[in-house]
N, C-alpha and C. Protein backbone atom coordinates (compact mmCIF):
# COMPACT_ATOMS: atom_id res chain seq x y z
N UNK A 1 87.90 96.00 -49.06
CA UNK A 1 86.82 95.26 -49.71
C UNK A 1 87.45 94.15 -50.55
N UNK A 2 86.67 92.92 -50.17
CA UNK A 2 87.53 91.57 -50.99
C UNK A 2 87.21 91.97 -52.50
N UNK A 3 87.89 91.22 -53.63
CA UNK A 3 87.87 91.13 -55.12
C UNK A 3 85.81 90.97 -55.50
N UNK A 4 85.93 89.78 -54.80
CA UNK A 4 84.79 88.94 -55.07
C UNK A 4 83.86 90.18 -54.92
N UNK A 5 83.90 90.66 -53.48
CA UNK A 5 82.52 91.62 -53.55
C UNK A 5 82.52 92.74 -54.22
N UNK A 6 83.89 92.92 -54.34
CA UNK A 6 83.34 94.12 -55.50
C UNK A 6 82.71 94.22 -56.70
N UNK A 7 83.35 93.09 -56.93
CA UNK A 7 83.05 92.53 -58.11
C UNK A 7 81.16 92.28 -58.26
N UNK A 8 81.34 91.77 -57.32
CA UNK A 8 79.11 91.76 -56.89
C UNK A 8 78.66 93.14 -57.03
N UNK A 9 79.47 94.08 -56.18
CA UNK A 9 79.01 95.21 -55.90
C UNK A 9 78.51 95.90 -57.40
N UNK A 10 79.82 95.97 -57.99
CA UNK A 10 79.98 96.19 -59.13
C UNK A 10 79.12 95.75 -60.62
N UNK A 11 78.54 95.01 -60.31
CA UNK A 11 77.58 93.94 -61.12
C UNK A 11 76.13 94.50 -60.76
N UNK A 12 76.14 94.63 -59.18
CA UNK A 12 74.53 94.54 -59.53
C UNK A 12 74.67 96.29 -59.88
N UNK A 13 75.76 97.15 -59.05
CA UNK A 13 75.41 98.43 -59.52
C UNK A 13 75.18 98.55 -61.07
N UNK A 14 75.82 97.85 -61.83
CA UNK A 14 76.10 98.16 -63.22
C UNK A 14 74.60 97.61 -63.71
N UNK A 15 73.67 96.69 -63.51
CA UNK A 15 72.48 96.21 -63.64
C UNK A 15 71.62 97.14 -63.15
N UNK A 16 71.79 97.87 -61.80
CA UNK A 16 70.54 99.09 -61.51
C UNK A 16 70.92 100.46 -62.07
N UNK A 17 72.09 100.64 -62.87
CA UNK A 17 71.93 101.65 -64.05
C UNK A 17 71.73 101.38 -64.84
N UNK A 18 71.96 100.61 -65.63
CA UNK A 18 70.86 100.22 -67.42
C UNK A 18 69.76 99.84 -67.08
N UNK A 19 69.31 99.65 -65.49
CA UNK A 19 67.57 99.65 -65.62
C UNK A 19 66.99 100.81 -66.03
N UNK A 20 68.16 101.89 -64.96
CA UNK A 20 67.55 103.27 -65.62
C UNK A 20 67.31 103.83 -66.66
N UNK A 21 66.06 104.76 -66.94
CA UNK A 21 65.30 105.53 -68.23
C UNK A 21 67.06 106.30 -68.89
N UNK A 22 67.15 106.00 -70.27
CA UNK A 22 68.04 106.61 -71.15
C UNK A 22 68.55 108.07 -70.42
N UNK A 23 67.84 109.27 -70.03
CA UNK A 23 68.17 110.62 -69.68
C UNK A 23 68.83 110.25 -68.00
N UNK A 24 68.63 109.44 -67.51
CA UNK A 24 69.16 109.74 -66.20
C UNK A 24 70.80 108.75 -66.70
N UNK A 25 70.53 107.43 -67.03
CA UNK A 25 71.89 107.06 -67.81
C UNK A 25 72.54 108.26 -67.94
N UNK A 26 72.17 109.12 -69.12
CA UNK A 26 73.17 110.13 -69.52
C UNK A 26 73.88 111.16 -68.73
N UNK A 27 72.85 111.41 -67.69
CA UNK A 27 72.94 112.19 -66.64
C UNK A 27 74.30 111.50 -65.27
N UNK A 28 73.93 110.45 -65.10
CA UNK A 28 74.80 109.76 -64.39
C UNK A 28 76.22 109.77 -64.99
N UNK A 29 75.82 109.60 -66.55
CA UNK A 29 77.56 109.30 -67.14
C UNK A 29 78.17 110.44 -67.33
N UNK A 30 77.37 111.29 -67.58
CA UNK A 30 77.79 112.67 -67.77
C UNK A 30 78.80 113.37 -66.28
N UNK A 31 77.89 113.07 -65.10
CA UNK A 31 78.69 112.96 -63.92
C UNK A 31 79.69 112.86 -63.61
N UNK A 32 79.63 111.24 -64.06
CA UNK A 32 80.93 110.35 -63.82
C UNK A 32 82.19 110.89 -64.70
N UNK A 33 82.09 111.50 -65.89
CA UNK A 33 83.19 111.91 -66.79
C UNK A 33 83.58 112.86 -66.46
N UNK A 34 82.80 114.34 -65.56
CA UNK A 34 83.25 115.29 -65.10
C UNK A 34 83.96 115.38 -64.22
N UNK A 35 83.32 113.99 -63.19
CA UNK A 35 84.47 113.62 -62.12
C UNK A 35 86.12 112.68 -62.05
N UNK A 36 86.16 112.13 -63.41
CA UNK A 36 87.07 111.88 -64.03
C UNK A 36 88.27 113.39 -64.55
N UNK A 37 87.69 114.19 -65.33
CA UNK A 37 88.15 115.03 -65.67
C UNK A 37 88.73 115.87 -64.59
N UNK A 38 88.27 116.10 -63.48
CA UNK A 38 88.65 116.41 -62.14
C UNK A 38 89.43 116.16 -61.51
N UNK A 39 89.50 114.76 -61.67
CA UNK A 39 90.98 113.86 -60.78
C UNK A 39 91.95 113.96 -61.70
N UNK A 40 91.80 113.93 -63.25
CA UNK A 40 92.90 114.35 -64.06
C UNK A 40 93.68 115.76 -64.02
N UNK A 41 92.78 116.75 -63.75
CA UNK A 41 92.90 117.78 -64.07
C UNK A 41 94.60 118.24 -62.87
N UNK A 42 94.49 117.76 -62.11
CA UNK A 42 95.43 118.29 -60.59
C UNK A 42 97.03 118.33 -61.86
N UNK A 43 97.26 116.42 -62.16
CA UNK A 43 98.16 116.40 -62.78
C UNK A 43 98.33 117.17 -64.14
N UNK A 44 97.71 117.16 -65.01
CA UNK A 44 97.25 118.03 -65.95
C UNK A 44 98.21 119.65 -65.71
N UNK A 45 97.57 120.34 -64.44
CA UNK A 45 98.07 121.82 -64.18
C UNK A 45 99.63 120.98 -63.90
N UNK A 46 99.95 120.50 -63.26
CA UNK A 46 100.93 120.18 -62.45
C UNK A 46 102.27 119.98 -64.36
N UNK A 47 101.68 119.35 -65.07
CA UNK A 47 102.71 119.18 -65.80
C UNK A 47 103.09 120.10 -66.84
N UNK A 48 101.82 121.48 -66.98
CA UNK A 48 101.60 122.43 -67.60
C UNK A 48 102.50 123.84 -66.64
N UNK A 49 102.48 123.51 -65.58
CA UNK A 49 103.56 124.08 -64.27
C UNK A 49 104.63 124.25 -64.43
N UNK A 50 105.21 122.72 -65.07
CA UNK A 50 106.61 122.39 -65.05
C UNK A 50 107.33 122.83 -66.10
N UNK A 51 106.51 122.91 -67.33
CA UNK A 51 106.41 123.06 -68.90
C UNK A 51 106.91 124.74 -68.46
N UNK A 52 106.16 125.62 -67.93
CA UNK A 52 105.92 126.77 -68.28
C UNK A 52 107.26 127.16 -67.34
N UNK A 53 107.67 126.75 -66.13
CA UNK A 53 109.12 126.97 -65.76
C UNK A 53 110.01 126.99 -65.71
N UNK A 54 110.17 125.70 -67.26
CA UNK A 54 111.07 125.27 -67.71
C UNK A 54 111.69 126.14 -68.95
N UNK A 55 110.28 126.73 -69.75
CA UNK A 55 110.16 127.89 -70.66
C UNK A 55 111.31 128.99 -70.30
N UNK A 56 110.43 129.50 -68.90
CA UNK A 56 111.26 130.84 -68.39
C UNK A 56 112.36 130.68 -68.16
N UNK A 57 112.89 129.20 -67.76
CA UNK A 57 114.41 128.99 -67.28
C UNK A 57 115.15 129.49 -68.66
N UNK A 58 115.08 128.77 -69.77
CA UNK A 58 115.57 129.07 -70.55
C UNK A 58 115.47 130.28 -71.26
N UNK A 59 114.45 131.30 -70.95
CA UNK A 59 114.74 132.26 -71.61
C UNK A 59 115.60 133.42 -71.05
N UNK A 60 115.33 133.37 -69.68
CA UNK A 60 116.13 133.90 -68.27
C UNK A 60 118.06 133.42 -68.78
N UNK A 61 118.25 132.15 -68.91
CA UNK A 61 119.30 131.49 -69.66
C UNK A 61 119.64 131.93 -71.11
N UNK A 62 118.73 132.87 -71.41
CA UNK A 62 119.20 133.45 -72.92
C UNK A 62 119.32 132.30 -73.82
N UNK A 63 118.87 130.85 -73.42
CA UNK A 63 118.99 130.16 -74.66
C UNK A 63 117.69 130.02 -75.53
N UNK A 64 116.89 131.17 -75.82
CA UNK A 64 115.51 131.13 -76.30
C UNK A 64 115.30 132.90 -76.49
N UNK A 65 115.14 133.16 -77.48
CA UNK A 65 114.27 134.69 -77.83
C UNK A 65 112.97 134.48 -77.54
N UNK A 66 112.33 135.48 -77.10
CA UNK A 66 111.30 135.96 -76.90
C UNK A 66 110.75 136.42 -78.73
N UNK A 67 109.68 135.96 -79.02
CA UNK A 67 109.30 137.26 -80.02
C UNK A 67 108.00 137.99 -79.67
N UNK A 68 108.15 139.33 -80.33
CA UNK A 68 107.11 140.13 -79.91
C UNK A 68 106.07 139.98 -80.04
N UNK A 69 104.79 140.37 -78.84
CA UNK A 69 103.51 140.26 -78.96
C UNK A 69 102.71 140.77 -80.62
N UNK A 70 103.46 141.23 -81.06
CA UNK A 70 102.96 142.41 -82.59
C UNK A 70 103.09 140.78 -83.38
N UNK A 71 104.32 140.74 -83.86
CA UNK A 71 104.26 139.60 -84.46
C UNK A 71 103.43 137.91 -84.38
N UNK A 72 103.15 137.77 -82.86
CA UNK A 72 102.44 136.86 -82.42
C UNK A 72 101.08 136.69 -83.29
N UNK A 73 100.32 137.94 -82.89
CA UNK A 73 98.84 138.45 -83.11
C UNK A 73 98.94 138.81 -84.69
N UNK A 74 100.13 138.84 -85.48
CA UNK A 74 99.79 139.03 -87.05
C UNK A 74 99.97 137.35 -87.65
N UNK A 75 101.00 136.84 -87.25
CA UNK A 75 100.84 135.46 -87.35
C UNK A 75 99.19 134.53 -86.96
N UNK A 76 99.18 134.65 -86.07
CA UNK A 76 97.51 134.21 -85.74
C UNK A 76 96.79 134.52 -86.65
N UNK A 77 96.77 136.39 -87.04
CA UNK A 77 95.72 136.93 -87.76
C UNK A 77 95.92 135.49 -89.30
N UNK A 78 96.81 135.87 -89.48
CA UNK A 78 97.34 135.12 -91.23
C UNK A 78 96.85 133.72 -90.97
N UNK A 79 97.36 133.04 -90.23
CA UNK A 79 96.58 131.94 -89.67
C UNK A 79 94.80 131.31 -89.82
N UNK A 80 94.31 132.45 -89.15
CA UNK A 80 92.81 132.61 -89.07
C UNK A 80 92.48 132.37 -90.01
N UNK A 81 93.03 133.66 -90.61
CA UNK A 81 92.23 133.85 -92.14
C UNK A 81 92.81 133.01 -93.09
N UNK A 82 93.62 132.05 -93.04
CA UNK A 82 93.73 131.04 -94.32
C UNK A 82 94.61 131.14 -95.06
């Protein structure tokens, strides 16, 4: 698709949604952000993947302690509460 027509395309679409009533606007944008969040999301896991294998390498490598689940969940608790 050339520049130009998208650019049309793009124009009048953007003109026959602000014709639309406020709730379908919202509805449409609301859409559109979920489907955004979607195409993000692949890379998102993908770098949360890498993060978390990189974790185990090093603890497997002994250059990282583990601390215990007990301590985790009393830290949080202290946390919570302020």
């Amino acid at each position: 698709m050339e520049v130009k027509q998208l650019t049309r395309t793009l124009s009048s679409l953007e003109r026959e949604v602000l014709d639309l009533p406020t709730s379908q606007r919202a509805a449409l944008a609301d859409r559109i952000l979920v489907s955004l969040d979607e195409e993000g999301r692949g890379t998102v896991d993908a770098l949360w993947t890498e993060e978390v294998e990189h974790r185990i390498d090093e603890y497997d490598r002994g250059d990282v302690k583990g601390i215990p689940a007990s301590e985790v969940r009393a830290k949080a608790r202290r946390i919570l509460q302020g």
